[in-house]
Structure formats: C-alpha cells, structure tokens
Protein backbone atom coordinates (compact mmCIF):
# COMPACT_ATOMS: atom_id res chain seq x y z
CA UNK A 1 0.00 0.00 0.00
CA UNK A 2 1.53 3.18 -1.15
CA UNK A 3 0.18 6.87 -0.01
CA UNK A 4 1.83 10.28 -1.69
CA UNK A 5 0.79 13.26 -0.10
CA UNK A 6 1.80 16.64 -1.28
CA UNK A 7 0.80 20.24 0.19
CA UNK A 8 1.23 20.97 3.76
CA UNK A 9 -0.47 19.06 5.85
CA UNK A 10 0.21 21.06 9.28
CA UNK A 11 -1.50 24.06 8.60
CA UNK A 12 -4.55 21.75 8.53
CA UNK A 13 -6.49 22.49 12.09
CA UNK A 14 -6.20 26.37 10.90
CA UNK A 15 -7.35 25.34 7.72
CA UNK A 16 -10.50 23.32 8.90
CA UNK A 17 -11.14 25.71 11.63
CA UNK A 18 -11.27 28.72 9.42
CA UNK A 19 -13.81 26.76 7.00
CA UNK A 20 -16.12 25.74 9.54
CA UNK A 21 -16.06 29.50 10.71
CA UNK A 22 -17.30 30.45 7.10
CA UNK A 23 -19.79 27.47 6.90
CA UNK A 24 -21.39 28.92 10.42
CA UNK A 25 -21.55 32.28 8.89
CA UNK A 26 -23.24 31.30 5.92
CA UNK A 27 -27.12 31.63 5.69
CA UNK A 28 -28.28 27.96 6.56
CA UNK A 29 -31.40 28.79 4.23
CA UNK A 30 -32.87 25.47 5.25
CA UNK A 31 -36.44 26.72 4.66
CA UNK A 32 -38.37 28.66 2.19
CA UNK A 33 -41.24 31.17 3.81
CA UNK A 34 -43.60 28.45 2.26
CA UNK A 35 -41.90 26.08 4.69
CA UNK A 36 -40.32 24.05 1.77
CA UNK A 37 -37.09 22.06 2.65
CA UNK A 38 -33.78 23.39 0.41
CA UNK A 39 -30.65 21.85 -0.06
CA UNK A 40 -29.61 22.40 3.30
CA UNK A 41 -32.09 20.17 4.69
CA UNK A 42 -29.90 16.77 4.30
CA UNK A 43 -29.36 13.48 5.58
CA UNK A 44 -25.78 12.58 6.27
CA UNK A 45 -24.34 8.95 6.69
CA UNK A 46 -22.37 7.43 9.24
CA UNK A 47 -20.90 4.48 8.53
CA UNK A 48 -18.10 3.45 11.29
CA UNK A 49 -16.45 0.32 11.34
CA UNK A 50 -16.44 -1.33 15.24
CA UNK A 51 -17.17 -1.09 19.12
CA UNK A 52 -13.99 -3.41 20.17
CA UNK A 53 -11.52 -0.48 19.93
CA UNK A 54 -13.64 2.51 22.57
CA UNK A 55 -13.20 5.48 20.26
CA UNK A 56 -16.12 5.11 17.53
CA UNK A 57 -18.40 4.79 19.65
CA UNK A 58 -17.54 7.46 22.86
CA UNK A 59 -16.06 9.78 20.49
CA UNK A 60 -15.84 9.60 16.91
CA UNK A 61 -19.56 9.78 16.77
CA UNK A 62 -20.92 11.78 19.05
CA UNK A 63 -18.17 14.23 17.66
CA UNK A 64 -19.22 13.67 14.06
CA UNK A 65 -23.03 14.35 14.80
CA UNK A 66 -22.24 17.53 17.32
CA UNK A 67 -19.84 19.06 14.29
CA UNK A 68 -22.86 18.25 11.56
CA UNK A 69 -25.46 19.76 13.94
CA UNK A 70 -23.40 23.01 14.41
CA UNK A 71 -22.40 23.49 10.67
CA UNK A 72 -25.93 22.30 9.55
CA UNK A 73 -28.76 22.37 11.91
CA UNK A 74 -31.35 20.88 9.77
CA UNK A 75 -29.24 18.15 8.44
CA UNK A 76 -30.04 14.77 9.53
CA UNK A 77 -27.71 12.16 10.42
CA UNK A 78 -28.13 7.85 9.40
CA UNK A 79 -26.03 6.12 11.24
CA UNK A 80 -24.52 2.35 11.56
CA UNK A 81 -21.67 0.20 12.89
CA UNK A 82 -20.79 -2.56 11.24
CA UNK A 83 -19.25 -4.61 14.06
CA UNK A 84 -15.76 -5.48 12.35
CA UNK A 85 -17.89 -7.58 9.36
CA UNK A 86 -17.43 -6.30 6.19
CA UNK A 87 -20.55 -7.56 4.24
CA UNK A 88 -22.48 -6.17 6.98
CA UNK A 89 -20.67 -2.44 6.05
CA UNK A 90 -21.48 -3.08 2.44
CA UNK A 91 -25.48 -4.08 3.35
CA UNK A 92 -25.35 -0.66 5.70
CA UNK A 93 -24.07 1.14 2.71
CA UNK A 94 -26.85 -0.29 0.28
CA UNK A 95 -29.36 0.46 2.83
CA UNK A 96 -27.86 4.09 3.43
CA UNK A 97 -27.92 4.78 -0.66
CA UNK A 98 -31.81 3.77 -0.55
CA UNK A 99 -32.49 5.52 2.15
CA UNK A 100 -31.17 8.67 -0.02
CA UNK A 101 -28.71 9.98 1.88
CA UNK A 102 -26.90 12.88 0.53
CA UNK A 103 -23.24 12.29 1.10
CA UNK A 104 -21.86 9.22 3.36
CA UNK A 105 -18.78 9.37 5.74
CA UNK A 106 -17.01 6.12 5.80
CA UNK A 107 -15.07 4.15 8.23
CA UNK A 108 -13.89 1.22 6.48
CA UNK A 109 -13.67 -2.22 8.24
CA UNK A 110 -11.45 -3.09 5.07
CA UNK A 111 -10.33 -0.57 2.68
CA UNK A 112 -10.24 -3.31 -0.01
CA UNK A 113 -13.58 -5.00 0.82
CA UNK A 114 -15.67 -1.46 0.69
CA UNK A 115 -13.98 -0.58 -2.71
CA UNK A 116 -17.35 -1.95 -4.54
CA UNK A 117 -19.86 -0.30 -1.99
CA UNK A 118 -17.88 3.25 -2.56
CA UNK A 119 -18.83 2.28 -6.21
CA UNK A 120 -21.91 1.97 -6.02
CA UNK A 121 -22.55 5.29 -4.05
CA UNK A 122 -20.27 7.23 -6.47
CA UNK A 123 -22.59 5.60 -9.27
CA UNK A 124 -25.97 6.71 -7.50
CA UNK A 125 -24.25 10.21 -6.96
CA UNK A 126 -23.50 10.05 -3.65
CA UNK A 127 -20.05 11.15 -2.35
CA UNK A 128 -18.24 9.17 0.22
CA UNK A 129 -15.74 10.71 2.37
CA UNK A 130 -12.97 7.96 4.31
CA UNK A 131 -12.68 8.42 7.66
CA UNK A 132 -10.03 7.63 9.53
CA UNK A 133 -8.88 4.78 7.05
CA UNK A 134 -8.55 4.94 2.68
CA UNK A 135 -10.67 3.05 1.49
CA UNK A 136 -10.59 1.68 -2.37
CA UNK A 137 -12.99 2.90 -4.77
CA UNK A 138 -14.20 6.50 -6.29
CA UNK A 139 -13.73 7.93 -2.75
CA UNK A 140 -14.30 12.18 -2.85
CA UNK A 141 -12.58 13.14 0.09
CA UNK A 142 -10.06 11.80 2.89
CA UNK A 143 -9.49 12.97 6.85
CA UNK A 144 -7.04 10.51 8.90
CA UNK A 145 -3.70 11.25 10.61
CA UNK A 146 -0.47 10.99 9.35
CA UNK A 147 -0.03 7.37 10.40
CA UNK A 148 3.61 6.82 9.78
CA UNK A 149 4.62 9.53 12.18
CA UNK A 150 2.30 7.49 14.37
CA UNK A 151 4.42 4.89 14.00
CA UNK A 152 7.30 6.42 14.03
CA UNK A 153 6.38 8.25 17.24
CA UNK A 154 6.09 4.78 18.70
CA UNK A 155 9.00 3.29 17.86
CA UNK A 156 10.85 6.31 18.86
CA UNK A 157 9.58 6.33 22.28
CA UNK A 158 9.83 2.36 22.58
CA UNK A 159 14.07 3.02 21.46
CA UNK A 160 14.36 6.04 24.24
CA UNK A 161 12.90 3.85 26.92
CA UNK A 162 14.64 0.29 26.50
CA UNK A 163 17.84 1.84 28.20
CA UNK A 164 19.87 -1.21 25.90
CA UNK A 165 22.77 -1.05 23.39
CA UNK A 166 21.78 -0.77 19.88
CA UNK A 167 21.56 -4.15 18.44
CA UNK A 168 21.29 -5.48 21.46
CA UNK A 169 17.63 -5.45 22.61
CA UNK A 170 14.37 -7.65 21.91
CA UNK A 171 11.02 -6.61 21.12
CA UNK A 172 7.92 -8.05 20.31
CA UNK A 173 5.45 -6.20 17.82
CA UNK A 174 2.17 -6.83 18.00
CA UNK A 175 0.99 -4.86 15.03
CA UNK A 176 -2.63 -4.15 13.59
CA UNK A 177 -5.29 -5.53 11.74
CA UNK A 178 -4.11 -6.30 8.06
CA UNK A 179 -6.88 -5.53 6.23
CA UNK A 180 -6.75 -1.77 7.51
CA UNK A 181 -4.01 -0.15 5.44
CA UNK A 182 -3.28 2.10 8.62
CA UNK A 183 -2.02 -0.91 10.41
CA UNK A 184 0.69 -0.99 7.52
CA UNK A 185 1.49 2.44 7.35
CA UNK A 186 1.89 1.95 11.46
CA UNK A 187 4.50 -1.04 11.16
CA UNK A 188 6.30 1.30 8.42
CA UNK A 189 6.67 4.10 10.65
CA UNK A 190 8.11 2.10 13.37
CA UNK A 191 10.08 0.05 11.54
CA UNK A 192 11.91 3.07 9.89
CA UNK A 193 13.12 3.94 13.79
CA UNK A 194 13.56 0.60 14.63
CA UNK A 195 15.70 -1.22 11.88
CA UNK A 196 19.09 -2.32 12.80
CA UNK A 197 18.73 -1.19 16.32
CA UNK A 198 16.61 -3.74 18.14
CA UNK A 199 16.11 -7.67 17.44
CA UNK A 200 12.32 -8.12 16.58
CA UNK A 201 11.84 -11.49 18.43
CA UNK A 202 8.45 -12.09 17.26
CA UNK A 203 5.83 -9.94 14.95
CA UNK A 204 2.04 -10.63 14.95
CA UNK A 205 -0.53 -9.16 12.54
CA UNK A 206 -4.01 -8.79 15.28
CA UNK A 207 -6.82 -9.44 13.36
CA UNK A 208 -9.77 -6.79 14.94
CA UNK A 209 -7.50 -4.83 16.61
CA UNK A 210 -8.88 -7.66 19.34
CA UNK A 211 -7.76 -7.07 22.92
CA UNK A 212 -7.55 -11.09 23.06
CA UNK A 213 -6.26 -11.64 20.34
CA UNK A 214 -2.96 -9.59 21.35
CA UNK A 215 -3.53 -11.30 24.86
CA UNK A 216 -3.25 -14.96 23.03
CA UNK A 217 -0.01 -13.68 21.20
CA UNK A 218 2.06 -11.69 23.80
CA UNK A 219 1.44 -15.52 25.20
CA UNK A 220 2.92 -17.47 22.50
CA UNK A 221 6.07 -14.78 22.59
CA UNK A 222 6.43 -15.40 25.91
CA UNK A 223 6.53 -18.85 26.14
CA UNK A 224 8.47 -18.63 22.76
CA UNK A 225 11.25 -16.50 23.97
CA UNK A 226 10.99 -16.38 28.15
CA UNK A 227 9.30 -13.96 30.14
CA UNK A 228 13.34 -12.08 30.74
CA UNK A 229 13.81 -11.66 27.38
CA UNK A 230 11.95 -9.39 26.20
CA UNK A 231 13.15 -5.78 26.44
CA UNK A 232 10.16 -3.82 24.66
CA UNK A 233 6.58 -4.10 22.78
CA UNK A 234 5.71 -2.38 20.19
CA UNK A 235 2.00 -2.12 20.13
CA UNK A 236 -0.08 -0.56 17.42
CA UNK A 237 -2.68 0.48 19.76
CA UNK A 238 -4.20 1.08 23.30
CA UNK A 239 -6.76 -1.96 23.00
CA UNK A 240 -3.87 -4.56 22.06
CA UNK A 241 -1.75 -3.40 24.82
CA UNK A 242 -4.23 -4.17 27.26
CA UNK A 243 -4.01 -7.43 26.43
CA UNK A 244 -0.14 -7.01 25.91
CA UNK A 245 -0.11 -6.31 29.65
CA UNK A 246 -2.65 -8.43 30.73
CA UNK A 247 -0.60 -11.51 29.17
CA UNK A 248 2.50 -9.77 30.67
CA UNK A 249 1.36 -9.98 34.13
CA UNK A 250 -0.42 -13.48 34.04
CA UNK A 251 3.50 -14.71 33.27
CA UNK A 252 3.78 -13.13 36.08
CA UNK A 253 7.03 -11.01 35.01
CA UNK A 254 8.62 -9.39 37.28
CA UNK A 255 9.11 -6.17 35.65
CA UNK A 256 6.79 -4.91 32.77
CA UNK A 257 8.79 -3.66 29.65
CA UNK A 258 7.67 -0.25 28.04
CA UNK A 259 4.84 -0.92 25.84
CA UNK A 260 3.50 1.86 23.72
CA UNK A 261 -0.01 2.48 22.38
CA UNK A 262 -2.71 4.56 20.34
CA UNK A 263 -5.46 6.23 20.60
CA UNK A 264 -5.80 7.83 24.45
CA UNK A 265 -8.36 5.43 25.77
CA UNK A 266 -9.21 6.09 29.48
CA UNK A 267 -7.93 2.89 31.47
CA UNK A 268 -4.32 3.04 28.61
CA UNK A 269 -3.94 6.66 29.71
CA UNK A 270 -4.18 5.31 33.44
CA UNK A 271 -2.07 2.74 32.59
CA UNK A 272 0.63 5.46 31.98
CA UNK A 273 0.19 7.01 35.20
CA UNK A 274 0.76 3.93 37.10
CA UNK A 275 3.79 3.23 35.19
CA UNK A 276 2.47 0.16 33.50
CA UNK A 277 1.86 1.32 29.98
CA UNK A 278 5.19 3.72 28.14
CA UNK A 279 3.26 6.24 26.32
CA UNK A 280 -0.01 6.49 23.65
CA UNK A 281 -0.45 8.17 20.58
CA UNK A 282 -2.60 11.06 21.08
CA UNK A 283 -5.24 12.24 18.05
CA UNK A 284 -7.77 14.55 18.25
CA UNK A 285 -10.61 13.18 17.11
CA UNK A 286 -12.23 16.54 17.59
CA UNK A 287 -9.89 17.81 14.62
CA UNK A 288 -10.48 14.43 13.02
CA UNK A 289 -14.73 14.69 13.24
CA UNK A 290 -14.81 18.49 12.30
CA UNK A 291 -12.60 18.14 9.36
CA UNK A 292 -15.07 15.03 7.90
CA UNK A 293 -18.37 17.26 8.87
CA UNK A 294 -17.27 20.02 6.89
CA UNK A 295 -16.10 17.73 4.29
CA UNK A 296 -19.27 16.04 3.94
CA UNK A 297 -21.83 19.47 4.54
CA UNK A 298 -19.67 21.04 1.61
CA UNK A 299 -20.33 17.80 -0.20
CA UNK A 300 -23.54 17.81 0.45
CA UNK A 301 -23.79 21.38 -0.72
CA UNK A 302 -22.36 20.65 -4.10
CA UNK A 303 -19.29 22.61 -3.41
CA UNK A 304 -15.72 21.53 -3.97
CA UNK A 305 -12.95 20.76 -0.92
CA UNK A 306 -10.72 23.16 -2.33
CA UNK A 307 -10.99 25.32 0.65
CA UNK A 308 -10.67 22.40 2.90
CA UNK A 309 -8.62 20.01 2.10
CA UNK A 310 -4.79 21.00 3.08
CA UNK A 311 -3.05 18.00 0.69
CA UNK A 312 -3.76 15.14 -1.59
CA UNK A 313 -3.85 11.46 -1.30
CA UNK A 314 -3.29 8.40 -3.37
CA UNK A 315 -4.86 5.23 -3.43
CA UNK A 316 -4.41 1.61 -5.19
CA UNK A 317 -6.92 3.05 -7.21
CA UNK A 318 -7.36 6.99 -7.23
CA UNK A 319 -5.13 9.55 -7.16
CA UNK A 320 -4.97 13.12 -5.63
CA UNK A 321 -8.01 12.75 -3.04
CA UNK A 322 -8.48 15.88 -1.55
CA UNK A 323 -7.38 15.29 1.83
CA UNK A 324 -6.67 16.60 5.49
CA UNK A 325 -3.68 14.60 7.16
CA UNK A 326 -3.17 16.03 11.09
CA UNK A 327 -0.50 15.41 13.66
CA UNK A 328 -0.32 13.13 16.18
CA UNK A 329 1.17 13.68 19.50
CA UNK A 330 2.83 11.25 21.76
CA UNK A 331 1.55 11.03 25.22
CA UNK A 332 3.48 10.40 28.42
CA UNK A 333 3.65 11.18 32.15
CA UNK A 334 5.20 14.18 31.31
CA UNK A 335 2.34 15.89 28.96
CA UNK A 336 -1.15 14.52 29.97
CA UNK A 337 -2.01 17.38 31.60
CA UNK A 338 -0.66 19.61 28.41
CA UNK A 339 -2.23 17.91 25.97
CA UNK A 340 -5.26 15.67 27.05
CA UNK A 341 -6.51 17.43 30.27
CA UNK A 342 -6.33 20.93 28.57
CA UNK A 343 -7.60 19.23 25.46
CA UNK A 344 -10.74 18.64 27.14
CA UNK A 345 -10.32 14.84 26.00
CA UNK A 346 -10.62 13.99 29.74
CA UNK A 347 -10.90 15.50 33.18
CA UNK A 348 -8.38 15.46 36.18
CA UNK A 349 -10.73 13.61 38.01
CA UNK A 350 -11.65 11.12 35.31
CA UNK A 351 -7.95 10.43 35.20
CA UNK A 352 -7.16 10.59 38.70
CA UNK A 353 -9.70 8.04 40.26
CA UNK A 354 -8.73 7.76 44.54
CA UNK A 355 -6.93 4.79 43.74
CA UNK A 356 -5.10 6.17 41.70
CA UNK A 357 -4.77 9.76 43.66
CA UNK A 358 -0.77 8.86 44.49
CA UNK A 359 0.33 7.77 41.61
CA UNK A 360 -0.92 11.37 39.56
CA UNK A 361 0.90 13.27 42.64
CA UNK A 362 4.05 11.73 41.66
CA UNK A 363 3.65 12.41 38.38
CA UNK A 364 2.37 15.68 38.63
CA UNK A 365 -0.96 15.73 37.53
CA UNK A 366 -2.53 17.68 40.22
CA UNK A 367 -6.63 19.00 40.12
C-alpha cells in the first residue's frame, strides 16, 4: 500500500477551523417562507467500522453528529456500525444509498472490501468521504492522521525507553489488523526507527484490533522466547496493549517492559500514570470529526474541498483525493495534563480516580 501526499499538511487544524467558521456564517437557508425544505435540509451517513476499539463509539460519533449539527442544523444524520464484518458495512451502505442519503462518511472495516460499496454510491451520486482509514474505490474526500509519524512516534519512544545497546535489545510487535491499510502504514513508521537497532523477536498481525487476540499472542512470545527476554513491545494500539499487559502480568514477570499504544483510551492513559503502559499516541478526534463534517456538509452542498482540504492522497486506485492529514502527539507522564486534560479529552478527576490519587501526585498531575 503506497500513499503520496503533497501540500502541507500542518497548517490543517487552521485550515478546517477557518472553513467551519465560514460554513457557520453562511445563511443555513434550510427553509423557504412556504416552509419548503432546500438543499440544506440533508441526511448525512455514518458508517463506522467497530465497538472493540472505545473510540467510535464514545467519540468519533458523538463528535461527528455535534460538528454536523453546528455546521448544519437541519441536516439529519443515518447512522450504523458494522461490528468489524465487512458484508455487513457493504449491506449498511446499500441500505444508506436507498435511504437517499446525501453524502456518506465512511469508516472502512477493510479498505479493499468497501472498494465496490464506494462504487456503487459514487454511481448513485453520492459522495463518500474515508474516515479515519482509505478506502478503495471512487472515494471524494479523505481525513485521517499521518499514520507513519504514528508509527514512528512509537517506535521512537519504545528506542528512548529500552535503556539497551543498539543491536542489542528484543522486542515483540504486536501490530494491527491487516486488512486496515493504517495498520501498515503503522509497522512502516516504526520500523523506519527501529531497523538495525533492536532484534524483533516475534511480529504478529491482530486481526480486529482484538484485545484477546494480542492477549493470546504476547502468550505465545512469551513462552516462545521467556518472560526475561523481552526488552520492549511495540504495540499498534491502546486496546492490544491491554491485552499485551494483561498476558505480561499473568507470566507473572517481574518487571513490565515499556509498551507503547494509540489512541488515548481512558484505562491506557491510566495505565501510563501507574507506570504500567510507556506512552499512547494522542489524536484529536475533535480535529479528526470536524474536518469530515465540513467535508461532507460542503459535499452535500455541491461545493468543492478546495478550501478544505490542506493535501492530496493516493490510493491503489485513485489519485490526488483531496485530503486533510493532522499530527499526532505522543503522550506520556510528562504531557497529559498539556495535551489531554487541557484538550478537554478527559478530566483530572476522570484520570485521577482515589486509587489512583498517588500515583498522579508523583507524576504531577494535580486538580
């Protein structure tokens, strides 16, 4: 899977920010004095792909339909999950395109599998924008992060923390699903930091993103190459490193390697505080959901992304998708409070539970 982006892509939240200013300012004209709907009055849909992994449900969607409500009050918003099975996406999609929606955001459960259901919207004239993941097919627009510096981030982080000669230490890598073409870009980015200076002991592909699934292989690699032996774990995400740590501590090891992570989910983000879990990959999914409303309301609109999108994308099978690509952060001890706290992504107390009062104090998150 290849991906050639071109523009600047970190002027983007200024970008988004200052269309969604202009959209709000714009007459809504949803209604005639006769009381006739106009082309404002819309239905959006929402097509996102699971509820293993926390963040489509608590906050990619409720983000999504707050961001369409603001930028279009009378639009309307369809939404499904498909549950990580593909042929159910691709019956949501049908059923979304008969329904009439206007314009469809997708999350793909496989970028390759959804390339015929992004056909057949394009062919009944509806545009799809990919969310989160590229997904194959006649797609009009694209909003994601750039996911090799995600992975790069990672592997960066997992390299600072080992403490071992290059060369010299082990890791395990419990990578993504491999349908999602993130999952590859991931693996890219952190094997671009980590080649030649670690010994990848085992690598697992995680089918789901599946908190057991990780669980059943941090197993195997332990058993494989002794609960002392390995130095670091390089996981794509916060839902496989729960299992990662879960298998970690059943093994009953003495002292938990770093293990790094995605996506800012509550009990990872915890996890960090109590030293058990290295870092995660911060992304604002607020950026992420207001880019794709405006996106699909222009869409919707019949206007072009011009104004929008900040770069271009290409995919097996289009090239230059308009597209908005934002930063990641890494998240540690050290910036919770500066980025997720005064992101409003979570709350001091949310974070700091009583049991968990001490370990904030030490490091420094304080109400």
């Amino acid at each position: 899977m290849t991906s050639r982006s071109r523009s600047v892509t970190s002027r983007a939240p200024y970008v988004v920010g200052a269309l969604v200013a202009g959209l709000l300012a714009a007459p809504s004209a949803a209604c005639t004095a006769g009381g006739e709907a106009t082309t404002d009055s819309f239905t959006v849909g929402l097509l996102l792909p699971s509820r293993v992994v926390p963040r489509w449900e608590s906050s990619d969607k409720p983000l999504i339909e707050q961001q369409l409500k603001q930028l279009c009050p009378h639009c309307r918003l369809s939404y499904a999950n498909a549950d990580d099975d593909s042929t159910a996406q691709r019956q949501q999609m049908t059923a979304m395109i008969t329904k009439g929606v206007r314009v469809v955001i997708l999350g793909a459960t496989d970028n390759r599998a959804q390339r015929s259901s992004v056909q057949e919207a394009h062919n009944a004239g509806i545009p799809v924008v990919a969310y989160d993941r590229l997904a194959d097919g006649p797609v009009s627009g694209y909003v994601s992060f750039d996911s090799v510096k995600v992975g790069t981030l990672q592997g960066q982080a997992l390299l600072k923390a080992m403490h071992v000669p290059p060369g010299d230490g082990t890791i395990v890598m419990m990578n993504g699903d491999p349908t999602s073409p993130n999952a590859a870009w991931y693996k890219r980015g952190a094997l671009s930091v980590l080649h030649g200076k670690v010994r990848i002991g085992r690598s697992y592909d995680t089918p789901g993103w599946s908190t057991n699934n990780a669980n059943a292989n941090m197993s195997a690699a332990i058993s494989a190459l002794g609960p002392g032996r390995i130095d670091g774990v390089l996981a794509a995400n916060d839902a496989m490193a729960t299992g990662v740590i879960s298998a970690l501590k059943s093994a009953q090891v003495g002292r938990l390697p770093p293990v790094t992570g995605q996506d800012a989910d509550l009990d990872a983000v915890q996890r960090i505080v109590k030293g058990e879990q290295l870092m995660t990959v911060y992304k604002s999914f607020h950026a992420e959901a207001e880019a794709a409303a405006a996106m699909a309301v222009a869409l919707g609109r019949g206007e072009k992304l011009r104004t929008i999108a900040t770069t271009t994308t290409d995919s097996p099978t289009n090239r230059g998708i308009p597209s908005v690509l934002l930063t990641p952060v890494a998240v540690t001890t050290a910036n919770i409070e500066q980025t997720l706290v005064k992101d409003g992504v979570y709350s001091y107390a949310q974070i700091c539970t009583p049991r968990l009062r001490a370990a904030c104090a030490k490091a420094g998150l304080t109400p």
